[in-house]
Protein backbone atom coordinates (compact mmCIF):
# COMPACT_ATOMS: atom_id res chain seq x y z
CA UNK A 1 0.00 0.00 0.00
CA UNK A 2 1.28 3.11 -0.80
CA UNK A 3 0.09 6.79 -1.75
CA UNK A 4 1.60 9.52 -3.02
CA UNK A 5 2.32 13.24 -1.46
CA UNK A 6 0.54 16.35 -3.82
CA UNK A 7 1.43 19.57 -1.19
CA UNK A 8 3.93 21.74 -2.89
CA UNK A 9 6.27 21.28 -0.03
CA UNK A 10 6.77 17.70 -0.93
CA UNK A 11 7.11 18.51 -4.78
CA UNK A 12 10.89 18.44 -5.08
CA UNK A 13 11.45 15.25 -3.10
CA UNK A 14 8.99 13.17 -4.55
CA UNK A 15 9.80 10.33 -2.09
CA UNK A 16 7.37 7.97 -1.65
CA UNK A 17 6.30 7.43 2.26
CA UNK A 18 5.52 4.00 3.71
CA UNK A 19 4.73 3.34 7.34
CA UNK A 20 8.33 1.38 7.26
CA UNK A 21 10.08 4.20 5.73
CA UNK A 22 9.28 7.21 8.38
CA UNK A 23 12.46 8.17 8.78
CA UNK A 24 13.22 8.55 5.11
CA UNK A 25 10.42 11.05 5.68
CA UNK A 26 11.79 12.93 8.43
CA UNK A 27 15.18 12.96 6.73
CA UNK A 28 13.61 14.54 3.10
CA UNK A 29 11.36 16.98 4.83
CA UNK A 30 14.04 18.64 7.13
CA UNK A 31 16.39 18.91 3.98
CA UNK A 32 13.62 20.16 2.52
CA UNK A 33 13.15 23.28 4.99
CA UNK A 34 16.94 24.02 5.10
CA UNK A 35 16.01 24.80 1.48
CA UNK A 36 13.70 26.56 2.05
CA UNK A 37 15.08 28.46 4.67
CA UNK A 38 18.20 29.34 3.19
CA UNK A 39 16.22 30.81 -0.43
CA UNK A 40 14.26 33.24 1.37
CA UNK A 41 15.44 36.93 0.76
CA UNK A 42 16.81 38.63 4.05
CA UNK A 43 14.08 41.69 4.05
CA UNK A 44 11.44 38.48 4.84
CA UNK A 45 13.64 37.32 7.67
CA UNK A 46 13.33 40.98 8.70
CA UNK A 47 9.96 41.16 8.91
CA UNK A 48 9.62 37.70 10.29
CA UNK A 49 11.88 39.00 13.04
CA UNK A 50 9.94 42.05 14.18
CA UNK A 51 6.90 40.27 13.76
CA UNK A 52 8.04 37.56 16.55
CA UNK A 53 9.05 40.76 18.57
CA UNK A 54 6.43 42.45 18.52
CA UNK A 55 4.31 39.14 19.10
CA UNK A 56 5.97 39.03 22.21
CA UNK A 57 3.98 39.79 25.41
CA UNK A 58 5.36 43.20 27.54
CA UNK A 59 5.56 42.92 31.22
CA UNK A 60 3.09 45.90 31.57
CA UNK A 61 0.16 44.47 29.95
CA UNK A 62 -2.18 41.90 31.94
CA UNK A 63 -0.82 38.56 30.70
CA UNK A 64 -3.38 36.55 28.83
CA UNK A 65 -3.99 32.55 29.99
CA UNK A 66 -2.83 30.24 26.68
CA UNK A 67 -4.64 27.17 28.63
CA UNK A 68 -7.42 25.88 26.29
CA UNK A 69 -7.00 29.15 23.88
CA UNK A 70 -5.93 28.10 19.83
CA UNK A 71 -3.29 30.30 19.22
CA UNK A 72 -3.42 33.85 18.38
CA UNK A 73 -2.62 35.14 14.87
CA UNK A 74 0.31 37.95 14.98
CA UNK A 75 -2.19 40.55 14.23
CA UNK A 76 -3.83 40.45 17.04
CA UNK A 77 -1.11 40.95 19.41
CA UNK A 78 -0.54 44.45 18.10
CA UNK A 79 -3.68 45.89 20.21
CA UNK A 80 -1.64 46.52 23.26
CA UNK A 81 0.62 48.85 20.86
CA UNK A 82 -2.88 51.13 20.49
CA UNK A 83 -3.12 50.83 24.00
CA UNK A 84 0.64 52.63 24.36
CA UNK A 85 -0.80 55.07 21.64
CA UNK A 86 -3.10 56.64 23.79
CA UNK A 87 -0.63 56.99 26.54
CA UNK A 88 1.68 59.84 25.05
CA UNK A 89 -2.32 61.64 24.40
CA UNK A 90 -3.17 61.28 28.47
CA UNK A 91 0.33 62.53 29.49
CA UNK A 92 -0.06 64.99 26.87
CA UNK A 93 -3.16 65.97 29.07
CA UNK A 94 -1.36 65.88 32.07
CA UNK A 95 1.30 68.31 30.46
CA UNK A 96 -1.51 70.43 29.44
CA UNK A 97 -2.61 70.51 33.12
CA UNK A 98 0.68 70.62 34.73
CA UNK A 99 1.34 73.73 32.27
CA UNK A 100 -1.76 75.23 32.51
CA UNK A 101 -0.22 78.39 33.93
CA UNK A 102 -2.90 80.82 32.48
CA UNK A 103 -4.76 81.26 35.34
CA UNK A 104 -1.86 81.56 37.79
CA UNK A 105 -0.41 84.09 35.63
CA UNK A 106 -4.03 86.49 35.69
CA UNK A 107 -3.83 86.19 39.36
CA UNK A 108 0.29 86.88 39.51
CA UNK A 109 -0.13 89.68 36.97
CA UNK A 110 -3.83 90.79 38.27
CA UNK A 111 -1.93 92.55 41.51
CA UNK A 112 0.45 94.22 38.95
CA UNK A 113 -2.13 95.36 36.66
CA UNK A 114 -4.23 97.17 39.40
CA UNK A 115 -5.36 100.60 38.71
CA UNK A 116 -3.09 103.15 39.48
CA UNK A 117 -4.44 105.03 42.88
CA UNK A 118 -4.23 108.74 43.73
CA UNK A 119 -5.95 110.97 45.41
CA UNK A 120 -8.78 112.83 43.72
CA UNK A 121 -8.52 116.07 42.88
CA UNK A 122 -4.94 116.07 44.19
CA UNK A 123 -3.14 118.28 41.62
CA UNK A 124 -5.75 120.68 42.50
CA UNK A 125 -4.53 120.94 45.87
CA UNK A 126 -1.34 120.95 45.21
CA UNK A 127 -1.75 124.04 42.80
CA UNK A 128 -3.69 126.10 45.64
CA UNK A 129 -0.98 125.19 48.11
CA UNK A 130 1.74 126.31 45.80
CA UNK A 131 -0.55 129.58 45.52
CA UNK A 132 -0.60 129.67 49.18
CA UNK A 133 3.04 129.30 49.75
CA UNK A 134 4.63 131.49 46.26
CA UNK A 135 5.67 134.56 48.73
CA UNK A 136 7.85 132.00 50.79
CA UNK A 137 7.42 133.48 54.26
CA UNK A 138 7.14 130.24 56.26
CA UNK A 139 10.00 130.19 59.06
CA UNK A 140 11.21 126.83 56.92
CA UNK A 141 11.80 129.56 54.21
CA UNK A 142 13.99 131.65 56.11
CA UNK A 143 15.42 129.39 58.71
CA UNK A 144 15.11 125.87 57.35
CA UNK A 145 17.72 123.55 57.07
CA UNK A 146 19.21 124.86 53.53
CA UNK A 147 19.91 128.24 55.33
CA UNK A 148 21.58 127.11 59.01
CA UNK A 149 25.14 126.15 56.92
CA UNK A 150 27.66 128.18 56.22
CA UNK A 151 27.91 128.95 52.18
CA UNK A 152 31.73 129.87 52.41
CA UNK A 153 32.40 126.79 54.52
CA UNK A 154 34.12 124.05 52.66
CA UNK A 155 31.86 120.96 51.10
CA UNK A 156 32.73 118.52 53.26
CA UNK A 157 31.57 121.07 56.82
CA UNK A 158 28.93 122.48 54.55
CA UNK A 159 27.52 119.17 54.28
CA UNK A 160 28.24 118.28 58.12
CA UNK A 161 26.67 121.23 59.37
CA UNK A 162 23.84 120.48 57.44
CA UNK A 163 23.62 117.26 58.94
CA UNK A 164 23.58 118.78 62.40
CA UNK A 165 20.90 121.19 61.75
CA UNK A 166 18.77 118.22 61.28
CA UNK A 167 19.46 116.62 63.95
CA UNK A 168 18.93 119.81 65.95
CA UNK A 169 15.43 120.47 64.06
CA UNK A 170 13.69 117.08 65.76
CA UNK A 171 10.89 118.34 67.93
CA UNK A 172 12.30 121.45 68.08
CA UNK A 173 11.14 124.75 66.11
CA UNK A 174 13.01 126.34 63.12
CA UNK A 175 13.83 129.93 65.04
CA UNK A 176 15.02 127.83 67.94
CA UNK A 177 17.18 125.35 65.42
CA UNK A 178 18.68 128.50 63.85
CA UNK A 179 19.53 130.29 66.66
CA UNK A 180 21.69 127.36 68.27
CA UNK A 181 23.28 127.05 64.48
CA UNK A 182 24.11 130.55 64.74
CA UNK A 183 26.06 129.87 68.14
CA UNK A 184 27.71 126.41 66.66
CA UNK A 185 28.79 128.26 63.64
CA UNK A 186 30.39 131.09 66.02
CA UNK A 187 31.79 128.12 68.11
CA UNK A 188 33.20 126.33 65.15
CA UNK A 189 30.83 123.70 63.67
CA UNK A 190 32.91 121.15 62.42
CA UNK A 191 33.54 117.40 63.69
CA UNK A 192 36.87 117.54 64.93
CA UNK A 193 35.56 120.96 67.30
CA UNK A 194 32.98 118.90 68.29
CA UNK A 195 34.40 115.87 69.71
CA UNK A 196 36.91 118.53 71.12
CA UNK A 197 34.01 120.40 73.07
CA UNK A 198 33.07 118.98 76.54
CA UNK A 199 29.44 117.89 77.28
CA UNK A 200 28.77 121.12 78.92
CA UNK A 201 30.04 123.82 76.87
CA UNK A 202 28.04 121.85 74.03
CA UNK A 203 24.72 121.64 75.85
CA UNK A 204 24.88 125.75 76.65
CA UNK A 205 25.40 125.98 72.73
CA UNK A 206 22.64 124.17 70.96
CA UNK A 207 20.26 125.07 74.44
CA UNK A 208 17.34 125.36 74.41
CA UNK A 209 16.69 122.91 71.55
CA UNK A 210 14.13 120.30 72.45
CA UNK A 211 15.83 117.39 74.73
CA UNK A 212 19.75 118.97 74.13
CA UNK A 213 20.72 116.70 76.34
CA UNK A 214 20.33 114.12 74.50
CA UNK A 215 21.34 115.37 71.34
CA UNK A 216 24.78 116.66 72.71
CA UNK A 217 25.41 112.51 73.70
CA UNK A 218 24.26 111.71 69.62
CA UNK A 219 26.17 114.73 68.18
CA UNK A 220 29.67 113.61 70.09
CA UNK A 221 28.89 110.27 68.95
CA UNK A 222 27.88 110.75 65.52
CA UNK A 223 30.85 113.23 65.15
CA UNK A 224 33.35 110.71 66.22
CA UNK A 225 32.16 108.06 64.04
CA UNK A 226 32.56 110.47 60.86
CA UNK A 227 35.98 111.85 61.70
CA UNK A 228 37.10 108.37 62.17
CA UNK A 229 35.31 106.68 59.07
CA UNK A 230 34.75 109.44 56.52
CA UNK A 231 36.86 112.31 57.54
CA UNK A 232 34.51 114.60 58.72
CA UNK A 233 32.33 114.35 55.67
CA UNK A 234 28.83 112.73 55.56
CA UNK A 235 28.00 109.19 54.12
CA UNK A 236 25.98 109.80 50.24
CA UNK A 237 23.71 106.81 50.96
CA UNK A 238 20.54 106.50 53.29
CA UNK A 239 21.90 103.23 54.99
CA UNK A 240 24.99 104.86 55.48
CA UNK A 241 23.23 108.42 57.17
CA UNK A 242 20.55 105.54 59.41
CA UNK A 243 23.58 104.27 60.86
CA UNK A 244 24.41 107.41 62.93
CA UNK A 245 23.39 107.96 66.20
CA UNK A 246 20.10 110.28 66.25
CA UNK A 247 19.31 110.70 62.61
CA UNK A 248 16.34 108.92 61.16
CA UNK A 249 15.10 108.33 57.88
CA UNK A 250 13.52 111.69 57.56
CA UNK A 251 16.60 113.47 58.42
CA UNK A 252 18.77 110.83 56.00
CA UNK A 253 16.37 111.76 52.85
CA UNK A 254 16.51 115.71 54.08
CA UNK A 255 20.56 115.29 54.29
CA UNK A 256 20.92 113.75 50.25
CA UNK A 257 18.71 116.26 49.32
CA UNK A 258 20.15 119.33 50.68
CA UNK A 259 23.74 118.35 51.32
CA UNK A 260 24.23 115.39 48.14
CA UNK A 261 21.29 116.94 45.86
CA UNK A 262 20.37 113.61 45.50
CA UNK A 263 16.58 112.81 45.76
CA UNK A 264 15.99 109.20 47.32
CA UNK A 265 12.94 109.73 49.19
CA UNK A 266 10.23 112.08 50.86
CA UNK A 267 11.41 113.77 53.81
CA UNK A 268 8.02 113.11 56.09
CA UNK A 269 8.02 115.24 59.55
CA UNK A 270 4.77 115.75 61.23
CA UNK A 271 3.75 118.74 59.44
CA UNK A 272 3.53 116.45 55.79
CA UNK A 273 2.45 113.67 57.89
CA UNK A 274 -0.25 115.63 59.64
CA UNK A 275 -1.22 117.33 56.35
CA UNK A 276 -0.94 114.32 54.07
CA UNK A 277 -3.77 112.62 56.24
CA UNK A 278 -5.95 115.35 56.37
CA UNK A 279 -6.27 116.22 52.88
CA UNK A 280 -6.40 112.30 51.96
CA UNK A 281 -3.38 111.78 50.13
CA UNK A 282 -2.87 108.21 51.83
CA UNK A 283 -4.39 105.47 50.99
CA UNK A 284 -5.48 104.58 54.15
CA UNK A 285 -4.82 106.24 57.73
CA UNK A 286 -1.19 106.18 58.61
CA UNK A 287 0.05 106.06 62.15
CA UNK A 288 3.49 107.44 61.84
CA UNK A 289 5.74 109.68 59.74
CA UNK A 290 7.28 106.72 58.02
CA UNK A 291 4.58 105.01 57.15
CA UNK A 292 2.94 107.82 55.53
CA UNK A 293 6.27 108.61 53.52
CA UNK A 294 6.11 104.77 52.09
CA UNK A 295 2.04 105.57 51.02
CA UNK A 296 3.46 108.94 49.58
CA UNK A 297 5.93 107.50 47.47
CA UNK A 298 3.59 104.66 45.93
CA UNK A 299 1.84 106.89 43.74
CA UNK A 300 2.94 110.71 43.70
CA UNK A 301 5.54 111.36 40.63
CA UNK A 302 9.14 111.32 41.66
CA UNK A 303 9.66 114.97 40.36
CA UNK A 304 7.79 116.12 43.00
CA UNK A 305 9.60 114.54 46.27
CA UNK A 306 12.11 117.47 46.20
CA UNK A 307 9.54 119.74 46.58
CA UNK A 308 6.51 118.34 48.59
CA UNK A 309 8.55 118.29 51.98
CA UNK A 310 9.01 122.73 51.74
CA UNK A 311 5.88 123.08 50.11
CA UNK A 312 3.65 121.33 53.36
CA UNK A 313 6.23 122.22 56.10
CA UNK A 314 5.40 125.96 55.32
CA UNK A 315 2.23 125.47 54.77
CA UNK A 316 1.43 123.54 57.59
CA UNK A 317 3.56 126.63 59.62
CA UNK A 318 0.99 128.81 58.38
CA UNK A 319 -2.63 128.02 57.52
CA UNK A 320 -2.70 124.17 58.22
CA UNK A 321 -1.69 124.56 61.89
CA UNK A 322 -1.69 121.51 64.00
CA UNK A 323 -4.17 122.77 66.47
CA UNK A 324 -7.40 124.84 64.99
CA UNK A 325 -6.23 125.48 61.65
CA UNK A 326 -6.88 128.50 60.06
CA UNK A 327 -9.70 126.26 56.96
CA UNK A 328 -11.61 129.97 56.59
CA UNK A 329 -8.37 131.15 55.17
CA UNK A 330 -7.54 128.08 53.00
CA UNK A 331 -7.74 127.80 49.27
CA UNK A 332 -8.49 123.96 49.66
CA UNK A 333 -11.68 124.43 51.95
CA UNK A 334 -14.07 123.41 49.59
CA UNK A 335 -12.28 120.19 48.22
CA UNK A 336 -10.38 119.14 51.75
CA UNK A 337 -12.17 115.95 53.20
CA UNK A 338 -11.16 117.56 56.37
CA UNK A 339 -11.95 121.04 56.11
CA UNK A 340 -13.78 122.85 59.21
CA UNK A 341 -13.55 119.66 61.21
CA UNK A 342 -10.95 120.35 63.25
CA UNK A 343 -12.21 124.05 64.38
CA UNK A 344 -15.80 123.57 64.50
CA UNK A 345 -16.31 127.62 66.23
CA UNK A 346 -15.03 128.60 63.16
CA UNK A 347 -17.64 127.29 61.29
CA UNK A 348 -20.73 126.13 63.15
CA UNK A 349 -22.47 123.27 61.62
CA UNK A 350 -26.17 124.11 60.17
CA UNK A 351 -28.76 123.85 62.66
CA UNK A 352 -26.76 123.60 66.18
CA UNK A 353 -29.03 124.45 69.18
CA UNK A 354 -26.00 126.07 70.47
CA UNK A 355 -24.15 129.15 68.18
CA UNK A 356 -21.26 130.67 69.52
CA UNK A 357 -22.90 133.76 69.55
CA UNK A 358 -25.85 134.10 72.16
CA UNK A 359 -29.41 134.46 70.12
CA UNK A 360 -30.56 137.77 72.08
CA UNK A 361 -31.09 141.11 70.42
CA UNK A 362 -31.68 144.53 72.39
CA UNK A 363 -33.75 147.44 71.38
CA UNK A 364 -33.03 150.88 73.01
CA UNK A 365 -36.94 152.32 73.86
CA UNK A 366 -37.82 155.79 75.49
CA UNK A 367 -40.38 155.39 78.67
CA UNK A 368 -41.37 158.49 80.25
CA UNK A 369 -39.15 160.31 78.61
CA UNK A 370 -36.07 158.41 79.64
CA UNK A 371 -33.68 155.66 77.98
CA UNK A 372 -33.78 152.04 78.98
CA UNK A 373 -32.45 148.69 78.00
CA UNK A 374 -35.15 146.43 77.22
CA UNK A 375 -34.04 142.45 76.36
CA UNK A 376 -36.53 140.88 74.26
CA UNK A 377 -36.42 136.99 75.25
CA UNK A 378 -37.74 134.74 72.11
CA UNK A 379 -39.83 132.44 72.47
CA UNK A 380 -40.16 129.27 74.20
CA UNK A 381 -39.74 127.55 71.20
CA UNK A 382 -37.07 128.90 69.62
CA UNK A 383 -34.81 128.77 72.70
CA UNK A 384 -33.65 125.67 74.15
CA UNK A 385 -34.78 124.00 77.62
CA UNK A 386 -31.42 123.95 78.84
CA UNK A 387 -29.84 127.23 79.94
CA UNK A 388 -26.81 128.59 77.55
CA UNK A 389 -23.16 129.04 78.83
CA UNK A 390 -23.76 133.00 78.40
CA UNK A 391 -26.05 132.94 80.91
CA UNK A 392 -23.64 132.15 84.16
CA UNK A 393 -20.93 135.00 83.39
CA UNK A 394 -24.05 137.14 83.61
CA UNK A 395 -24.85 136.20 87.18
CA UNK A 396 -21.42 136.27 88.70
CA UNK A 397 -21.64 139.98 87.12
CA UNK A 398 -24.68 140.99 88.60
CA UNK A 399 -23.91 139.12 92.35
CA UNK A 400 -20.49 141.75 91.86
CA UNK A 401 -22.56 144.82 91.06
CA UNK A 402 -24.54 144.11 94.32
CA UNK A 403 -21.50 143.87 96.46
């Protein structure tokens, strides 16, 4: 019995197979496939090859159970490769999110952006108090720091004597200040005759500026530390003029402007700090000199920080006086949030039960041919119950008269 093999991969043997001859099968079929094998063109190996890798199971993806499962064709096992195709689009997403600094950026630039606040109707005052102020005849105008040093003086005492003026000015008026310049000048104002004059001979000069004796302990102190450091000049930085004993920021702006001509800041004493709170060029309510130079500085033009600290010293000298200022006399009255509030008997609000001015009015009459002061009381409902102040001065008067 025998039969013969048709399949194309038996073609070229031709061998006939018996169920004695297996082997002679075996033998012709593997020669056969190295044949085969060794025909095929090395781009099909290729592909062969990264088929069988790609074939290959990854570690990541769930592994699939083979048991009772007929074997997959290599096209399927190319799904989990979609699967890794949609991961670059969800970390995309994640990118988008984790750089999805829009929003941030509106809230870090929304700060920056905000409106730029001033006072209303600020240049307005500012004109009026520049009216107020053009004839210059504030004692800051004539006795101010810029006119206590001596002009012939060389820079470097020019600019210490300067220095010392301010520090004599704290708390202390300008005719006082300029008076115990006068005397230092005579004495010899210069560091190395300062730390030279004795605590007592000092104190007599600068008396009777406010708390001299302190101010004699910070001018030998602050003198020695310039003769030793800079010679007996002054620093030309703020940090370098805070470090001194006894002078302040205030004074440190004052002495770059006057003494460097350098403008770093607003020179804030209480007469700008006083006057920059009541005409509501701060933001909010300050507390303190230096805190309303900081809310000065945020939003009035630098060109003007020369010129603000003369302009409301004098002023404030003048017509904005710290206690009852004069408002009647002031160009601002009508556009001053505090106008007429801090002297109320100069101006009366509308309607008071009380007026400074007692509501009586007296009529000279002739009875029986002789003169007589009649008072002609209003009526019950036009005066108040209670009794006005005039009324007590007038007994005391009478209960004299009787004596």
């Amino acid at each position: 019995m025998y039969f013969t093999m048709t399949s194309p991969y038996f073609m070229q043997s031709r061998s006939i197979v018996t169920r004695s001859g297996s082997q002679t099968l075996r033998r012709t079929a593997l020669s056969a496939f190295k044949r085969n094998v060794t025909t095929r063109s090395p781009v099909a190996v290729k592909v062969e090859e990264e088929e069988a890798t790609i074939s290959q199971p990854r570690p990541s993806v769930v592994p699939v159970s083979t048991d009772d499962c007929p074997p997959l064709h290599p096209q399927a096992i190319v799904q989990p490769k979609a699967e890794t195709d949609t991961l670059p689009l969800a970390s995309s997403g994640r990118r988008r999110r984790q750089l999805k600094v829009e929003y941030a950026k509106d809230e870090e630039v929304g700060p920056v952006k905000t409106e730029h606040w001033e006072p209303p109707d600020w240049r307005r005052q500012l004109a009026n108090i520049r009216e107020m102020r053009s004839s210059r005849d504030a004692p800051v105008d004539k006795m101010g720091a810029e006119r206590c040093y001596d002009p012939e003086a060389p820079g470097h005492v020019r600019r210490f004597q300067v220095l010392v003026s301010l520090m004599l000015s704290s708390q202390t008026k300008d005719q006082v200040t300029a008076a115990a310049m006068q005397k230092l000048r005579a004495h010899g104002c210069t560091a190395e005759n300062i730390i030279s004059t004795d605590d007592e001979t000092l104190g007599r000069l600068i008396y009777p500026v406010g708390f001299w004796r302190t101010k004699v302990k910070y001018l030998k102190q602050t003198s020695a530390m310039l003769q030793q450091e800079f010679g007996g000049d002054i620093p030309n930085s703020v940090e370098g003029l805070v470090r001194l004993p006894g002078v302040g920021p205030k004074m440190a702006h004052l002495a770059m402007s006057i003494a460097w001509d350098q403008v770093s800041g607003i020179g804030v004493d209480t007469h700008v700090h006083r006057i920059a709170n009541r005409l509501g060029w701060v933001r909010r309510p300050t507390k303190n000199p230096e805190e309303t130079r900081k809310a000065l500085e945020e939003w009035l033009p630098r060109e003007l920080w020369r010129e603000i600290n003369w302009l409301l010293v004098g002023f404030g000298q003048q017509v904005c006086l710290p206690v009852s200022p004069l408002c009647s006399m002031c160009l601002n009255q009508h556009n001053c949030p505090s106008a007429h509030r801090a002297s109320p008997a100069k101006k009366p609000k509308a309607g008071s039960p009380r007026p400074p001015k007692p509501q009586t009015s007296c009529e000279m009459k002739l009875e029986n041919g002789r003169e007589s002061l009649v008072k002609e009381e209003k009526s019950e409902e036009e005066i108040s119950p209670t009794p006005g102040p005039p009324a007590v001065p007038k007994r005391k008067r009478r209960s004299k008269d009787a004596r």
